[in-house]
N, C-alpha and C. Protein backbone atom coordinates (compact mmCIF):
# COMPACT_ATOMS: atom_id res chain seq x y z
N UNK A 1 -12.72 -0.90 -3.53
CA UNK A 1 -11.32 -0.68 -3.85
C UNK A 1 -10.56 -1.99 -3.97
N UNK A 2 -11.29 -3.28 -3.43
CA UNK A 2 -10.08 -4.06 -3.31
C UNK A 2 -10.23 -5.02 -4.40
N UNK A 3 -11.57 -5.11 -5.42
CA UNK A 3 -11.36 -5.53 -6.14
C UNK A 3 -11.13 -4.73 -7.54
N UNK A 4 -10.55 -3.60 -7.34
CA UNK A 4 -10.00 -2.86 -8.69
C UNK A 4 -8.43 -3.19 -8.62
N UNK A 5 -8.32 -2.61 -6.84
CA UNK A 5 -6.60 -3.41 -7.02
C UNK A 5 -6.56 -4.66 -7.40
N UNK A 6 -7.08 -5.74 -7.37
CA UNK A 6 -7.02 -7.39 -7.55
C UNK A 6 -7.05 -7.22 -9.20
N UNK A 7 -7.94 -6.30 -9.65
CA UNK A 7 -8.14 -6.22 -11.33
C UNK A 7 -7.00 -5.89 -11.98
N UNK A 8 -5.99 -4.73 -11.06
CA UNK A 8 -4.72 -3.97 -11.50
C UNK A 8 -4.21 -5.23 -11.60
N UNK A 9 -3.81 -6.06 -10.50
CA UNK A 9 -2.66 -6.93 -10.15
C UNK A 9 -2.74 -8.19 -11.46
N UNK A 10 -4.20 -8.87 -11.65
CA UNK A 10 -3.80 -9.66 -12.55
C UNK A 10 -3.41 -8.98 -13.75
N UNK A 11 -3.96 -7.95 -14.54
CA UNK A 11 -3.51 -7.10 -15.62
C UNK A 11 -1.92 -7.38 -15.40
N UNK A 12 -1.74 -6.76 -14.35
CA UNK A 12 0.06 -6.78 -14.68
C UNK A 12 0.67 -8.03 -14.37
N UNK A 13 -0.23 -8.80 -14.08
CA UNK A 13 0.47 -10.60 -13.77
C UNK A 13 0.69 -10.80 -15.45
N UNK A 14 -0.63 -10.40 -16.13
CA UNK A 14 -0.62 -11.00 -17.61
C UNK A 14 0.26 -10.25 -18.27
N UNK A 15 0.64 -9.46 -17.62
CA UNK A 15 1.37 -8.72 -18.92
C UNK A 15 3.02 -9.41 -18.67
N UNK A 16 3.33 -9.94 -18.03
CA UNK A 16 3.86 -10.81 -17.47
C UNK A 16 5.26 -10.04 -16.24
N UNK A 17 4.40 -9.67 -15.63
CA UNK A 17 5.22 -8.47 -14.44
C UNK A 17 5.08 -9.66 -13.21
N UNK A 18 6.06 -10.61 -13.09
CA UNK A 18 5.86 -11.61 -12.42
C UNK A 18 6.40 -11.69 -11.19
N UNK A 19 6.38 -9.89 -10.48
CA UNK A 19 6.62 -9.61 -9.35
C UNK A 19 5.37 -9.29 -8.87
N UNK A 20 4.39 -9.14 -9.71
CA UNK A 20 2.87 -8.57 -8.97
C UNK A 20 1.53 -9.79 -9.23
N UNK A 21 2.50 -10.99 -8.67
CA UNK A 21 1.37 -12.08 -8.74
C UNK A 21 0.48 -11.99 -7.45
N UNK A 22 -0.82 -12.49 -8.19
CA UNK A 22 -1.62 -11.95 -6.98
C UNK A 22 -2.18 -13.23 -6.21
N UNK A 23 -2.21 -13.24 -4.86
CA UNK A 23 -2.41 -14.44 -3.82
C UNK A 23 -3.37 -15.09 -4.36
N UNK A 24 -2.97 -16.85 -4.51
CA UNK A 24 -4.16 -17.65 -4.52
C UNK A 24 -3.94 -18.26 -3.64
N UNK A 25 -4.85 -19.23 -3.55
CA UNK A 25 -4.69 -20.82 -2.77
C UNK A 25 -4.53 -22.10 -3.18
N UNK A 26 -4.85 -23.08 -2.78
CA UNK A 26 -4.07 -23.84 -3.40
C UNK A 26 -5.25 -24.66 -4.63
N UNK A 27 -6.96 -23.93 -4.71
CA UNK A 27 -7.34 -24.46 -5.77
C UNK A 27 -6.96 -22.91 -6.92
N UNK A 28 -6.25 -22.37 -6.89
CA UNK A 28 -5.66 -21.09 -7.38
C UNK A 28 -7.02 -19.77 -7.32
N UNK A 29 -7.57 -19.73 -5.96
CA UNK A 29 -9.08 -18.73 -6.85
C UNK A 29 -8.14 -17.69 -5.66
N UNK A 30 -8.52 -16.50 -6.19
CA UNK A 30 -7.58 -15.04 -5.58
C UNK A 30 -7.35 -15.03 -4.00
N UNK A 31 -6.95 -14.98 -3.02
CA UNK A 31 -7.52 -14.53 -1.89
C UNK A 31 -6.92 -12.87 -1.44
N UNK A 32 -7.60 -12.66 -0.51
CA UNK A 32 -6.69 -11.60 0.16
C UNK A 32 -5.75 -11.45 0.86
N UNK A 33 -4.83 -10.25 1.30
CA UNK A 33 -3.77 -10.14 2.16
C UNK A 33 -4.50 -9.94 2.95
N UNK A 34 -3.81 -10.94 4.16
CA UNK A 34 -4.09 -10.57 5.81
C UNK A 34 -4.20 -9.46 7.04
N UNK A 35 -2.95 -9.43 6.05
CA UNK A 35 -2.43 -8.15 7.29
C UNK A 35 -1.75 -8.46 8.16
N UNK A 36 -0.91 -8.92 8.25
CA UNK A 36 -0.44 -9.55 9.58
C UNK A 36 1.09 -8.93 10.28
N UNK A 37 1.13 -7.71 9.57
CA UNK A 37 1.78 -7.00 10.30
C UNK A 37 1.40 -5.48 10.40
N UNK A 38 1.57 -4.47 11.36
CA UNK A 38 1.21 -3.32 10.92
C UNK A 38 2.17 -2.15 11.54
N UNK A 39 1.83 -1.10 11.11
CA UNK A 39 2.65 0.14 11.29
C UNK A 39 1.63 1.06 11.62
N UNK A 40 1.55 1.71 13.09
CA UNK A 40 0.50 2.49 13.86
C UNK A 40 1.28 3.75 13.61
N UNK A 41 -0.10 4.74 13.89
CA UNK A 41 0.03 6.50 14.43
C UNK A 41 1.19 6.91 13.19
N UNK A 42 1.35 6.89 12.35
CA UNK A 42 2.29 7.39 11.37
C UNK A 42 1.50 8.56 11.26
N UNK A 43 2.56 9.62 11.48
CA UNK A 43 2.02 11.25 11.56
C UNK A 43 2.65 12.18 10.26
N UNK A 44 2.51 13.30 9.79
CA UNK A 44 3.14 13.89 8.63
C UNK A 44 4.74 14.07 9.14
N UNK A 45 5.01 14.00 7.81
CA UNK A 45 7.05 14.34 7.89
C UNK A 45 7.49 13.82 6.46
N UNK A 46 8.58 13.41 6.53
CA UNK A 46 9.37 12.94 5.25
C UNK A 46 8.88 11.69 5.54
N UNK A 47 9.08 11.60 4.24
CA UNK A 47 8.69 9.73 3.58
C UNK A 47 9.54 8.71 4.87
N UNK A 48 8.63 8.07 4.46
CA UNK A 48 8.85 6.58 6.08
C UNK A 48 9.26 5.15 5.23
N UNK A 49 9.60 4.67 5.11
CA UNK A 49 9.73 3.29 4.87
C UNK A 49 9.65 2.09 6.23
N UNK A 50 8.20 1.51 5.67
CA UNK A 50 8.31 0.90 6.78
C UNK A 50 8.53 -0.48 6.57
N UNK A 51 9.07 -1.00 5.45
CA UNK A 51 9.76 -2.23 5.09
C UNK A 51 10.76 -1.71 3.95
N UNK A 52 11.76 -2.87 3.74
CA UNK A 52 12.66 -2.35 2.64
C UNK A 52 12.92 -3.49 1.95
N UNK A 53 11.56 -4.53 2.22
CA UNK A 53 11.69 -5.57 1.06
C UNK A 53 10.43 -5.91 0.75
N UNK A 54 10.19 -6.48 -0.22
CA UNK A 54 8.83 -7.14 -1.07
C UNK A 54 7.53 -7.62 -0.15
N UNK A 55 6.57 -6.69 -0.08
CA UNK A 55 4.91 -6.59 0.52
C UNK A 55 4.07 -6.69 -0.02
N UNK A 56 2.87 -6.75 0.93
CA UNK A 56 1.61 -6.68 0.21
C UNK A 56 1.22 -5.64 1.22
N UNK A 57 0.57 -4.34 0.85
CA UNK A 57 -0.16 -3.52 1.49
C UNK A 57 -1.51 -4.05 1.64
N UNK A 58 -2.36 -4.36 3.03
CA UNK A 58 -3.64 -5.09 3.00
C UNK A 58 -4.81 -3.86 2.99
N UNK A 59 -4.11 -2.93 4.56
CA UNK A 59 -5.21 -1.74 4.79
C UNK A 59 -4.57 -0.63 5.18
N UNK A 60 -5.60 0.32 5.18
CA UNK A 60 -5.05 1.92 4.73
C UNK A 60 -6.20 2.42 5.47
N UNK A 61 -5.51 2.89 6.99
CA UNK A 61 -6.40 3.34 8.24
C UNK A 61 -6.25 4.84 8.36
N UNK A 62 -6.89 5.21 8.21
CA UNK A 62 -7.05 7.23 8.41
C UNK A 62 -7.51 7.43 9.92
N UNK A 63 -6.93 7.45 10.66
CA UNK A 63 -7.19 8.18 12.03
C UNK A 63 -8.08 9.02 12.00
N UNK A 64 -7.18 10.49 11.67
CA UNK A 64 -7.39 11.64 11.04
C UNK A 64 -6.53 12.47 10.07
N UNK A 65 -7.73 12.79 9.46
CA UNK A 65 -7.72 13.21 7.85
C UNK A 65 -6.64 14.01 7.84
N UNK A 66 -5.89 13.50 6.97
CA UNK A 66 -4.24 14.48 6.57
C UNK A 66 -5.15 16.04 5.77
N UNK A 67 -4.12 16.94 5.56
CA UNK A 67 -4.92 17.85 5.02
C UNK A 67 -3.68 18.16 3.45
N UNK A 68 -3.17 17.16 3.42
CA UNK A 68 -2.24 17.48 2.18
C UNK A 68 -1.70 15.95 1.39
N UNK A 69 -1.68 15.94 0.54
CA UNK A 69 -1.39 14.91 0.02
C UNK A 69 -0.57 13.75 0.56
N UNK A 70 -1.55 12.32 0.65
CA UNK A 70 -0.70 11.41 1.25
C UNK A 70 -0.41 10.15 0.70
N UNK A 71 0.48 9.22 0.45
CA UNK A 71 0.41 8.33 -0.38
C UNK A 71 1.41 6.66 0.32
N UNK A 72 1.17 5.77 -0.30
CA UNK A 72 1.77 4.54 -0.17
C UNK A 72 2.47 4.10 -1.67
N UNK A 73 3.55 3.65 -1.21
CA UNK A 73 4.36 3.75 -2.28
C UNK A 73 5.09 2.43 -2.57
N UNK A 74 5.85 1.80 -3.42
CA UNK A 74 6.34 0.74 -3.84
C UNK A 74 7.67 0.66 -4.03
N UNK A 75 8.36 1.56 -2.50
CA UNK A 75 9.80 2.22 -2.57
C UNK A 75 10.82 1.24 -1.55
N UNK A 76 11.75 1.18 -1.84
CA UNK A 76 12.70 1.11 -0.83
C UNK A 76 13.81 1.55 0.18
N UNK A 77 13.48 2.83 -0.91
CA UNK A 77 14.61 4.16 -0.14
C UNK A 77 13.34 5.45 -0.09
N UNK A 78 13.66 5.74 1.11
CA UNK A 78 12.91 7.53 1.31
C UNK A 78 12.67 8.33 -0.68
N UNK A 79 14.24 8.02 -0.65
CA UNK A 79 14.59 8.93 -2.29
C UNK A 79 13.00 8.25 -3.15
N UNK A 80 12.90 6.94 -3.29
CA UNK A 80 12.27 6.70 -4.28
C UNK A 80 10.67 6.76 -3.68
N UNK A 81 9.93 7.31 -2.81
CA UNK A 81 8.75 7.63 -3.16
C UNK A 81 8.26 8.71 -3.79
N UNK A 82 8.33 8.37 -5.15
CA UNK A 82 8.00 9.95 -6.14
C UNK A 82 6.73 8.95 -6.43
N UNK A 83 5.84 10.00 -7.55
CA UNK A 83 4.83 9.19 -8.59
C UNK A 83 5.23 8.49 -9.24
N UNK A 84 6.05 7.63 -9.25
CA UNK A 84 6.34 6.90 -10.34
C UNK A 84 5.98 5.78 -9.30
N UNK A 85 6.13 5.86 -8.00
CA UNK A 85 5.71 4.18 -7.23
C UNK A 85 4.60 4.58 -6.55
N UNK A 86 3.77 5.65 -6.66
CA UNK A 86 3.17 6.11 -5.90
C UNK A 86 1.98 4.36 -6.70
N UNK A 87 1.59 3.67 -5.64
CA UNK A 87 0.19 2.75 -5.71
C UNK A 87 -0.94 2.74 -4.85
N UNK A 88 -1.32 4.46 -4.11
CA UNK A 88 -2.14 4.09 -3.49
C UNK A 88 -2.41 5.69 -2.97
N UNK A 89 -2.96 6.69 -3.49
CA UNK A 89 -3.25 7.86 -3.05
C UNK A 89 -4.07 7.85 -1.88
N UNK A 90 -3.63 8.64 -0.40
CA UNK A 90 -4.75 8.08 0.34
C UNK A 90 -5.56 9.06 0.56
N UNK A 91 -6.85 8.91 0.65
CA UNK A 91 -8.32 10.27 0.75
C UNK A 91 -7.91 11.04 1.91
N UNK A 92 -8.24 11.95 1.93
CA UNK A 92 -8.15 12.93 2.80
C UNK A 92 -9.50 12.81 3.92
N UNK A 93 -9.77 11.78 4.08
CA UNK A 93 -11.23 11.66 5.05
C UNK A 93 -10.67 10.27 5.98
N UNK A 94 -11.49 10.47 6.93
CA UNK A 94 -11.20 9.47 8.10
C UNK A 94 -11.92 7.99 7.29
N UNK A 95 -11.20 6.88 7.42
CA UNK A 95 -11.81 5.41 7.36
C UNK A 95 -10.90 4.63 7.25
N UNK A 96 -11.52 3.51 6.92
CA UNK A 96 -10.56 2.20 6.58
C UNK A 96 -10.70 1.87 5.02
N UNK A 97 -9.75 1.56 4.40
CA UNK A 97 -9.61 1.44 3.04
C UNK A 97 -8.62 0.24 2.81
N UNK A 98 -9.52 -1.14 2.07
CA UNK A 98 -8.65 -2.04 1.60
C UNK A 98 -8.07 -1.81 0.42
N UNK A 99 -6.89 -2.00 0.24
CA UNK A 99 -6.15 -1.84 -0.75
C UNK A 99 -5.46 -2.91 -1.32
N UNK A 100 -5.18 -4.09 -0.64
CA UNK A 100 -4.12 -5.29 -1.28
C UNK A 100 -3.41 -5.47 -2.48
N UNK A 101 -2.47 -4.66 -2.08
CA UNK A 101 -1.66 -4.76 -3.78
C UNK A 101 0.00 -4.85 -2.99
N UNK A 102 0.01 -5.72 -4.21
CA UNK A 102 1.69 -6.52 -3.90
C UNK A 102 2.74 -5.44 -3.80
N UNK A 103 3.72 -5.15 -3.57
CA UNK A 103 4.80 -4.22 -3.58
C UNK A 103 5.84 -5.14 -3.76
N UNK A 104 6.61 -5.00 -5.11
CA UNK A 104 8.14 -5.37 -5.43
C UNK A 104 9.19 -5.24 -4.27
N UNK A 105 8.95 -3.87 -4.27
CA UNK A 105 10.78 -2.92 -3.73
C UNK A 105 10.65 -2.90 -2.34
N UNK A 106 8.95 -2.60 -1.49
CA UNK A 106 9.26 -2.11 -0.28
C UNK A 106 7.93 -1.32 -0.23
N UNK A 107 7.89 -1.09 1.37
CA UNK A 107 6.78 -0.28 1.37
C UNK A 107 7.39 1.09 1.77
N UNK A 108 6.81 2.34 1.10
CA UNK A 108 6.90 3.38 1.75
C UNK A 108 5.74 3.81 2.27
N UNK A 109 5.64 5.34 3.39
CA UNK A 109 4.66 5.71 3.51
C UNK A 109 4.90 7.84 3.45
N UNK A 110 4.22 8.02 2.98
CA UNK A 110 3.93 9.97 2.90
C UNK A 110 2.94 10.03 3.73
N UNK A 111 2.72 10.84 4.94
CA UNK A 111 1.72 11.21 5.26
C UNK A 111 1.80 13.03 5.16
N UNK A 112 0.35 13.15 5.11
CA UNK A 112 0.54 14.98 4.37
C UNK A 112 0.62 15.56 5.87
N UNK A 113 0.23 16.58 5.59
CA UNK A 113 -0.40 17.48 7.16
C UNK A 113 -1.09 17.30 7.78
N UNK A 114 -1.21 17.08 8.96
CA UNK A 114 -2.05 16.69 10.34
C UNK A 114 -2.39 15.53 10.38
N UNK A 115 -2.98 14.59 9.32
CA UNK A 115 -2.65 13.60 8.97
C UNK A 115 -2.15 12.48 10.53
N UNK A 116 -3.03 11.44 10.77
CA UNK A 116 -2.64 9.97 11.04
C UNK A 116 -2.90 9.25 11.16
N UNK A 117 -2.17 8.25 9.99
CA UNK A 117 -2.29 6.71 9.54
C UNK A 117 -1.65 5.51 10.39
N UNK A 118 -2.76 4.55 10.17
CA UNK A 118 -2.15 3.31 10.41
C UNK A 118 -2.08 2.14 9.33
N UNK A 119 -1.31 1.15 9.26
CA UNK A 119 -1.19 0.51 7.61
C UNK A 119 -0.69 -1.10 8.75
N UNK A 120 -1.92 -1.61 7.63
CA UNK A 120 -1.85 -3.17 7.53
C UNK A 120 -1.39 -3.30 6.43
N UNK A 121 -0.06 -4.84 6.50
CA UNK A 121 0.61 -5.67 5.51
C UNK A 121 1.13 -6.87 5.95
N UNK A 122 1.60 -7.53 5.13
CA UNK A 122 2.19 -8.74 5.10
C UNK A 122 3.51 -9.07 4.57
């Protein structure tokens, strides 16, 4: 997964969406997000925002398996996690899933039913 998101991100670097540049270093070769902050036990309810400014989502932790649709989003208000920012559908099965993709607006989070996540970012 984390190098399809890295594939998304330069696509939209080139297209010149120069809010979704993707981490280099300083000889410019890609790296990853850290993670270096996180948001535990997020259980189902209304949309969460757990930042309300410009991220990188690193990881996408399934406790246990939501049983209804759950997603990470590229929102800054509750209102705006529809599909249109939806960047990250999350499986309905227990694991860890890298994801690293930049977020403009903010992070949101949906968790479905029974459902609980934990989310690494930066």
């Amino acid at each position: 997964m984390g190098q399809n998101a890295q594939a998304a991100t330069i696509a939209r670097a080139a297209a010149g969406n120069t809010q979704s540049q993707p981490l280099t270093d300083a000889a410019h070769a890609l790296t990853v997000g850290k993670g270096t902050a996180n948001s535990l036990n997020n259980t189902a309810g209304a949309a969460k925002i757990v930042s309300a400014s410009a991220r990188r989502i690193c990881k996408v932790i399934v406790n246990t398996a939501p049983t209804a649709v759950s997603g990470v989003y590229d929102a800054a208000t509750a209102g705006a996690c529809t599909a249109a920012n939806l960047v990250f559908n999350i499986p309905e099965a227990v694991g860890v899933y890298d994801v690293d993709i930049p977020l403009a607006n903010g992070l949101g989070l949906v968790v479905g039913t029974a459902g609980v996540i934990a989310l690494s970012y930066q």
